[in-house]
N, C-alpha and C. Protein backbone atom coordinates (compact mmCIF):
# COMPACT_ATOMS: atom_id res chain seq x y z
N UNK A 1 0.61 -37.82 -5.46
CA UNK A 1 0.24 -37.34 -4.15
C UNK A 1 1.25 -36.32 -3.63
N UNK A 2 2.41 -36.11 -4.30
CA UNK A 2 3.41 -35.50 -3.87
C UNK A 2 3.35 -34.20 -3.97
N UNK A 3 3.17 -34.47 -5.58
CA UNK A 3 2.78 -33.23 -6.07
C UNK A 3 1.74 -32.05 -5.42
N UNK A 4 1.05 -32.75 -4.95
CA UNK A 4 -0.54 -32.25 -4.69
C UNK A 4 -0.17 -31.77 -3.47
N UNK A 5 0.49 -32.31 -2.47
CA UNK A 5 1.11 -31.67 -0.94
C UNK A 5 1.73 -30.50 -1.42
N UNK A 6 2.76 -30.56 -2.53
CA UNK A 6 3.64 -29.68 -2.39
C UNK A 6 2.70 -27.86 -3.13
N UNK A 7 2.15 -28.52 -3.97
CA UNK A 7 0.87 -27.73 -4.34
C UNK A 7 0.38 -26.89 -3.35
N UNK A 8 -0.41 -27.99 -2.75
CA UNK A 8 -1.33 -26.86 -1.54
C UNK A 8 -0.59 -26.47 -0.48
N UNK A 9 0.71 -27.15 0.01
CA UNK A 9 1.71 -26.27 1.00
C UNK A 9 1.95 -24.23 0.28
N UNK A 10 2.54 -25.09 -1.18
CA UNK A 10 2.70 -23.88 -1.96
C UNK A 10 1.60 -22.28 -1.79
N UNK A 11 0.67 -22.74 -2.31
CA UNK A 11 -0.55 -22.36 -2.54
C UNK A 11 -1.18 -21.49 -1.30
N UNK A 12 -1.16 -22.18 0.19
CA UNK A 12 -1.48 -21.50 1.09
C UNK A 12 -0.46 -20.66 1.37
N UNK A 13 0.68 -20.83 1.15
CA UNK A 13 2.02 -19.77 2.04
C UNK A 13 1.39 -18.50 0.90
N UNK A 14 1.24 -18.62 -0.27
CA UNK A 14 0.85 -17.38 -1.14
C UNK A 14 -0.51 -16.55 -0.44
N UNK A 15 -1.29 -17.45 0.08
CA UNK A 15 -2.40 -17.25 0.35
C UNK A 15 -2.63 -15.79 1.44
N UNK A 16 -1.13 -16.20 2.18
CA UNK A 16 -1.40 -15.43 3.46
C UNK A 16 -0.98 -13.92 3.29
N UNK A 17 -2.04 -12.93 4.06
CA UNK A 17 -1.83 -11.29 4.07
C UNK A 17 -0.57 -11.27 4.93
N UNK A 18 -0.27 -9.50 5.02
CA UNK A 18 0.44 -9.20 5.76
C UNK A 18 -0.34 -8.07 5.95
N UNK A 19 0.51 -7.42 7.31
CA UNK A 19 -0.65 -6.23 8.25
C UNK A 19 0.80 -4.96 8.05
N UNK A 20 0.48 -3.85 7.81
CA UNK A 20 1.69 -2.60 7.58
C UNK A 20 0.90 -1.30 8.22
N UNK A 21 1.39 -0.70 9.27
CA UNK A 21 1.64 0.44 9.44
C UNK A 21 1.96 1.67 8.75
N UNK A 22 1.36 2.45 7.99
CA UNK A 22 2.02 3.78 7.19
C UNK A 22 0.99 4.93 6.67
N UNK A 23 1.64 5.80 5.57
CA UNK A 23 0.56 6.52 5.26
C UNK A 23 0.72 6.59 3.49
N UNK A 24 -0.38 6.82 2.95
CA UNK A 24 -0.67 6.96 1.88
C UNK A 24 0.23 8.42 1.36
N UNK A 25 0.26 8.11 0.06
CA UNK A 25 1.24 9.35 -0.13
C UNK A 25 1.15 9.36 -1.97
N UNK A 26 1.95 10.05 -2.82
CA UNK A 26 2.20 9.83 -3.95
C UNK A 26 3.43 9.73 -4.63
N UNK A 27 3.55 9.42 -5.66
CA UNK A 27 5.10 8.91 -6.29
C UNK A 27 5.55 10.11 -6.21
N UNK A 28 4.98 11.07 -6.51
CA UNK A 28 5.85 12.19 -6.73
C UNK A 28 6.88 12.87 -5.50
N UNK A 29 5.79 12.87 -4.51
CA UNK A 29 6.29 13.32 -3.00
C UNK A 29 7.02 12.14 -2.06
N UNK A 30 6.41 11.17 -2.66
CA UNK A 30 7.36 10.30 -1.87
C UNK A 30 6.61 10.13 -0.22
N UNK A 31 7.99 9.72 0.60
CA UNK A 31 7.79 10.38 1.77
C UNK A 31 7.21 11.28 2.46
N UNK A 32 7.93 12.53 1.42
CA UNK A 32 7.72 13.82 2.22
C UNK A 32 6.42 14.07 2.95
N UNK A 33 5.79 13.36 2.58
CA UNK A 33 3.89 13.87 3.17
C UNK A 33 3.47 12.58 3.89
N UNK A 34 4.56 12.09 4.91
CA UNK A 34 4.32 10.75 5.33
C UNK A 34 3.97 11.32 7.18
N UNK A 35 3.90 12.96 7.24
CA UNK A 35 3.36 12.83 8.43
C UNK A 35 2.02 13.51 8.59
N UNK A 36 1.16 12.82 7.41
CA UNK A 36 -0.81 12.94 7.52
C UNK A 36 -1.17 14.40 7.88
N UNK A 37 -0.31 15.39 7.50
CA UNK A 37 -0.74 17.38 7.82
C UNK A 37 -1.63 17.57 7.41
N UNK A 38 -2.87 18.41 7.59
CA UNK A 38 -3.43 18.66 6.39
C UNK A 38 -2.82 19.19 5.42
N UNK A 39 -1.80 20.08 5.07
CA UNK A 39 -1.44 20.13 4.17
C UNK A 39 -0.80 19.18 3.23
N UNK A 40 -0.03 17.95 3.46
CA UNK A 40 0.45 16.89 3.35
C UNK A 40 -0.77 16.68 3.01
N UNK A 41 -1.55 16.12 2.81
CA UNK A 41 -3.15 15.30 2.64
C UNK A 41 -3.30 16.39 1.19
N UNK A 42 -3.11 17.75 0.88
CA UNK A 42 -4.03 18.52 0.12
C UNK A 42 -3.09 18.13 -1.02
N UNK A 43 -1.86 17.97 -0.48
CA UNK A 43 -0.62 17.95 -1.82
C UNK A 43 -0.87 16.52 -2.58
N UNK A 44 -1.15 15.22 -1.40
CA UNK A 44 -1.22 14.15 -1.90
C UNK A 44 -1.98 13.93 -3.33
N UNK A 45 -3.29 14.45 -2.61
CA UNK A 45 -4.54 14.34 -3.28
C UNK A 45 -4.52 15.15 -4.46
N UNK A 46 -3.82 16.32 -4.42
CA UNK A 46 -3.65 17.31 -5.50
C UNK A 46 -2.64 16.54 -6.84
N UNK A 47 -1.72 15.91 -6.30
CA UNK A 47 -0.46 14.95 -6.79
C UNK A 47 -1.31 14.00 -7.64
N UNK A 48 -2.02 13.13 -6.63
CA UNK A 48 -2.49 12.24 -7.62
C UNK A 48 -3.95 12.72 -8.44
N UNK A 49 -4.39 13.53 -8.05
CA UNK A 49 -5.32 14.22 -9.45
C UNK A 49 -4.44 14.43 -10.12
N UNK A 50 -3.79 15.11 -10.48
CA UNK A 50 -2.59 15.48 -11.18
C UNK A 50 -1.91 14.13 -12.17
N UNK A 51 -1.81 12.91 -11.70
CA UNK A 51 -1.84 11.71 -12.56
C UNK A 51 -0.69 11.04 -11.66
N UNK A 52 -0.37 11.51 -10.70
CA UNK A 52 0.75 10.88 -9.74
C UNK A 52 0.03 9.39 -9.28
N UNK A 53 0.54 8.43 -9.21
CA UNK A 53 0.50 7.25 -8.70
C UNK A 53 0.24 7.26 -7.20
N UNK A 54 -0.71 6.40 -6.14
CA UNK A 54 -0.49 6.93 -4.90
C UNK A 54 0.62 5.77 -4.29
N UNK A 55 0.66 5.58 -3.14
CA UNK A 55 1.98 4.80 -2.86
C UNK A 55 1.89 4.73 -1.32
N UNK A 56 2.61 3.28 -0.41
CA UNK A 56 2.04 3.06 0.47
C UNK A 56 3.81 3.61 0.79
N UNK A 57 3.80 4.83 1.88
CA UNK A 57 4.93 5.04 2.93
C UNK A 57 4.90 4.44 4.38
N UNK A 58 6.12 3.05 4.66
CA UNK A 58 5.51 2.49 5.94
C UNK A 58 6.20 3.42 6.68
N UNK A 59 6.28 2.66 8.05
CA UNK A 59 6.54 3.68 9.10
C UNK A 59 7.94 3.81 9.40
N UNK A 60 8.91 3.48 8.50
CA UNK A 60 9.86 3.07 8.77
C UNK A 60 10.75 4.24 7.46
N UNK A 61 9.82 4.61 6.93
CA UNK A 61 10.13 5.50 5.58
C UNK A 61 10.25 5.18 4.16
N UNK A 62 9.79 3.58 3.62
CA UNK A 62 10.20 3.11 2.63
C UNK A 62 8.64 3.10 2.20
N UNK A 63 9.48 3.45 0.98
CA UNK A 63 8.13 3.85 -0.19
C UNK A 63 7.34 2.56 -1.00
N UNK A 64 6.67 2.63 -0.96
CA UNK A 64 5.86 0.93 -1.76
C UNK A 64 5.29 1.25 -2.99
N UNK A 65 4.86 1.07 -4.01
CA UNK A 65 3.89 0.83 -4.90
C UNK A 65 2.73 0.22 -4.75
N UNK A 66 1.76 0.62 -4.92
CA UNK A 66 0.24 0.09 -4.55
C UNK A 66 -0.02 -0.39 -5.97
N UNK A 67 0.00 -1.79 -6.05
CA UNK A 67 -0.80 -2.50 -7.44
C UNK A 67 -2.25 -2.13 -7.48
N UNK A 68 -3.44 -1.95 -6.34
CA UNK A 68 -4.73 -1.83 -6.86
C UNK A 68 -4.59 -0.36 -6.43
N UNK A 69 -4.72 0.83 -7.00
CA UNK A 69 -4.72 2.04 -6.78
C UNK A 69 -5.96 2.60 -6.13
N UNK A 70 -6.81 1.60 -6.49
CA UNK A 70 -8.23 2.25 -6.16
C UNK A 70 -8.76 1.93 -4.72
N UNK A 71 -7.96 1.13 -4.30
CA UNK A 71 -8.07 0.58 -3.09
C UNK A 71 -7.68 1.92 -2.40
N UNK A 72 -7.20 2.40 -2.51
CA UNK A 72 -6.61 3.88 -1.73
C UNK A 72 -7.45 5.25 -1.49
N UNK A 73 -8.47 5.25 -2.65
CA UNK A 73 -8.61 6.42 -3.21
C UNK A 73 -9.28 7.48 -1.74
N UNK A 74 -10.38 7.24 -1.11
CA UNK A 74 -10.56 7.39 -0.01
C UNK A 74 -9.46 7.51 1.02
N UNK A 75 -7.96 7.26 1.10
CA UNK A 75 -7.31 7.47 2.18
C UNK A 75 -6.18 8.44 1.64
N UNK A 76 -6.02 9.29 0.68
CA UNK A 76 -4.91 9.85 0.08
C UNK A 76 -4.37 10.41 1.33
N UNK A 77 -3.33 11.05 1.72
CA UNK A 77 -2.78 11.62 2.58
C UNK A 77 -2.94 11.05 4.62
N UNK A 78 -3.63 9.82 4.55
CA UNK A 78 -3.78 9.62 6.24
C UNK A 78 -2.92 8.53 5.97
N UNK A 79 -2.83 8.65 7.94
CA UNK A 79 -2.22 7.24 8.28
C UNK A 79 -3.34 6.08 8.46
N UNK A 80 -2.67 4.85 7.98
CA UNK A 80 -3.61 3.85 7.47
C UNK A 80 -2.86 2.42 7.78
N UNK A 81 -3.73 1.53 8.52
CA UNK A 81 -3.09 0.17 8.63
C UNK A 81 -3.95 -0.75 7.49
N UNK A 82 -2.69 -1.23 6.68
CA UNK A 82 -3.15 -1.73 5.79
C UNK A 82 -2.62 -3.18 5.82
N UNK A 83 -3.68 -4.35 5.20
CA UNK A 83 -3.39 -5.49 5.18
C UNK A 83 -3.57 -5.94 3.52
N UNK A 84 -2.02 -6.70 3.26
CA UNK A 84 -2.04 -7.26 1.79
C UNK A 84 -1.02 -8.65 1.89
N UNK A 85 -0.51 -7.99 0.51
CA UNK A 85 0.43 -9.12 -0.58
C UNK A 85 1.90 -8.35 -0.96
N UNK A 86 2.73 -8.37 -0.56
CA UNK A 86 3.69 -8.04 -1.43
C UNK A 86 3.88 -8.66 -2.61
N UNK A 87 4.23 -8.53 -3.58
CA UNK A 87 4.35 -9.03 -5.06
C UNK A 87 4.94 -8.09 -5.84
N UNK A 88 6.36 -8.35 -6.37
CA UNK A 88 6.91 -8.19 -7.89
C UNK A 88 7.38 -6.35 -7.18
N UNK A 89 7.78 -6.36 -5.73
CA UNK A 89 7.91 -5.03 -5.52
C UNK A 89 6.93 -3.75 -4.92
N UNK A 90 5.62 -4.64 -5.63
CA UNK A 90 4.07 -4.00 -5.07
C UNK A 90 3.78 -4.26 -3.92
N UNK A 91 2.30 -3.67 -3.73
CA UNK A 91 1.56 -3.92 -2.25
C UNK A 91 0.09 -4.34 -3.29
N UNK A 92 -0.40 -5.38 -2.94
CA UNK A 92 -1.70 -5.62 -3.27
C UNK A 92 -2.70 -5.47 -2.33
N UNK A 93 -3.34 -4.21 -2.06
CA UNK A 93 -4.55 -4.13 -0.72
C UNK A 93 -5.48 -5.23 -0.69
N UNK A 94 -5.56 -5.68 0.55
CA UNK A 94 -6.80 -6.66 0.79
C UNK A 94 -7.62 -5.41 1.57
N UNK A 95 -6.96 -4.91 2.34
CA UNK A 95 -8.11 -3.79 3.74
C UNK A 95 -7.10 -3.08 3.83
N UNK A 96 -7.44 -1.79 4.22
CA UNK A 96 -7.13 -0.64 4.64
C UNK A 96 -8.14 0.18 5.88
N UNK A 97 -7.45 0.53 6.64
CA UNK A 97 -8.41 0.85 8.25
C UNK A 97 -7.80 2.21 8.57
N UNK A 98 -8.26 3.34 8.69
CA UNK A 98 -7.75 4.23 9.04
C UNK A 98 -7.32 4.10 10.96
């Protein structure tokens, strides 16, 4: 029975999202295109056609890794409140809301 508490205590704390403030961007640029320009938006999008990774910049300036990439693809270059998972360094998208 112990086990099984400590289980599903476990289990739900994993369970829970988190909500982030930022903008979509790419590995390559980083930051730099973390204030949604259109031009910033053309580079993003150009970046990751290009084979660049996209990447969540919060508002604070720190760069993330996005584990589901595709979750993004629609927001390259805007600002975006996004709700996930941190994990292993990543961001795992549950929602993204412009």
């Amino acid at each position: 029975m112990k086990k099984f508490a400590l289980c599903l205590a476990l289990c739900s704390v994993a369970a829970f999202a988190d909500t982030w403030k930022g903008t979509v961007s790419d590995a390559k640029c980083g930051a730099k295109h973390a204030d949604a320009s259109e031009k910033s938006m053309g580079c993003v999008k150009g970046c990751v056609k290009g084979g660049s990774a996209p990447v969540f910049v919060t508002e604070d300036g720190k760069v993330v890794p996005i584990h589901n990439a595709d979750s993004v693809k629609d927001h390259l270059g805007h600002k975006v409140t996004i709700t996930g998972k941190l994990k292993d360094g990543s961001v795992h998208i549950d929602s993204v809301k412009m």
